[in-house]
Protein backbone atom coordinates (compact mmCIF):
# COMPACT_ATOMS: atom_id res chain seq x y z
CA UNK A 1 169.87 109.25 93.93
CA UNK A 2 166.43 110.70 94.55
CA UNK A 3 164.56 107.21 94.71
CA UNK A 4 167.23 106.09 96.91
CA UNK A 5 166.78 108.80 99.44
CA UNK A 6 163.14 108.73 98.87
CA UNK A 7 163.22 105.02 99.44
CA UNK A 8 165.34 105.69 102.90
CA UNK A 9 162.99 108.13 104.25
CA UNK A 10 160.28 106.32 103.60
CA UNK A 11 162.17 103.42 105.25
CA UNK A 12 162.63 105.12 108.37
CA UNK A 13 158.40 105.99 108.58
CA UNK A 14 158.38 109.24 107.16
CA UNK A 15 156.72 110.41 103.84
CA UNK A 16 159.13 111.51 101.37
CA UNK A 17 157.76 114.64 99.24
CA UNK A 18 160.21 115.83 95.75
CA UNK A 19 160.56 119.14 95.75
CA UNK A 20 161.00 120.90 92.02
CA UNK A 21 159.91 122.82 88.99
CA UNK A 22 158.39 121.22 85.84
CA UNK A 23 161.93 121.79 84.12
CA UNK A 24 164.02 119.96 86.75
CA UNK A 25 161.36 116.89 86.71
CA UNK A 26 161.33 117.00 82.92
CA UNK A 27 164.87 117.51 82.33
CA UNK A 28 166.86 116.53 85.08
CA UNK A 29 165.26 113.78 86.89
CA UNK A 30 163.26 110.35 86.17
CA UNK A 31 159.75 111.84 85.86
CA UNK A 32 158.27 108.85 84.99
CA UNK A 33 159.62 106.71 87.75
CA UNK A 34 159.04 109.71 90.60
CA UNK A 35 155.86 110.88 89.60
CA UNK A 36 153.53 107.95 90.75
CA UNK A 37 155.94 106.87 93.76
CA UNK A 38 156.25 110.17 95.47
CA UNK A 39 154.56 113.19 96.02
CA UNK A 40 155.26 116.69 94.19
CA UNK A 41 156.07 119.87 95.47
CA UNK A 42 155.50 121.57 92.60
CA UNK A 43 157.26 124.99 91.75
CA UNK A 44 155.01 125.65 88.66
CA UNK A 45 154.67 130.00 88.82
CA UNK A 46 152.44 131.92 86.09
CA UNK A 47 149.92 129.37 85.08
CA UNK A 48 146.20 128.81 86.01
CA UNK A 49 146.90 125.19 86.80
CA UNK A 50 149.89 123.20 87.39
CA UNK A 51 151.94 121.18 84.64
CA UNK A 52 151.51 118.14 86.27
CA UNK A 53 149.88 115.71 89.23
CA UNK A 54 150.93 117.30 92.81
CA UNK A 55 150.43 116.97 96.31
CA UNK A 56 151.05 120.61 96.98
CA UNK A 57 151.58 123.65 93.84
CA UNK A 58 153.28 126.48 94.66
CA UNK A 59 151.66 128.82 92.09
CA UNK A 60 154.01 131.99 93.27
CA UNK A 61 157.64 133.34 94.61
CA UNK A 62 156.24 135.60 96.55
CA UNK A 63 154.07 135.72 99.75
CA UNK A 64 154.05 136.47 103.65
CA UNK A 65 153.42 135.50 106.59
CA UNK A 66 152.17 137.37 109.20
CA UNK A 67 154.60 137.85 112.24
CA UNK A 68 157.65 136.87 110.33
CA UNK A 69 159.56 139.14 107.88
CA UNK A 70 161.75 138.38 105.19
């Protein structure tokens, strides 16, 4: 279902992005199919470097940004 949808965004001109921590791409998804077609949003909190190849690492849970709260 994910390379479909990633397929149909990318389809329509857009660039499709997976968004998910190194257990859901291990365990729960085709890592070896997703990994070279689309880019990772990688959840990957605690480490010095991420577990894998990624467009963007989100190395925490927490953070802020000025002029918005929550």
């Amino acid at each position: 279902m994910v390379i479909a949808f990633c397929d149909r965004i990318k389809s329509a001109g857009y660039r499709p992005m997976l968004y998910c921590n190194p257990n859901w791409l291990c365990n729960y998804l085709h890592k070896d199919k997703l990994i070279n077609k689309y880019d990772i949003w990688l959840a990957n909190w605690g480490v010095s470097a991420p577990s894998y190849n990624c467009a963007i690492w989100q190395y925490s849970e927490n953070g802020s940004v000025p002029g918005i709260s929550g």
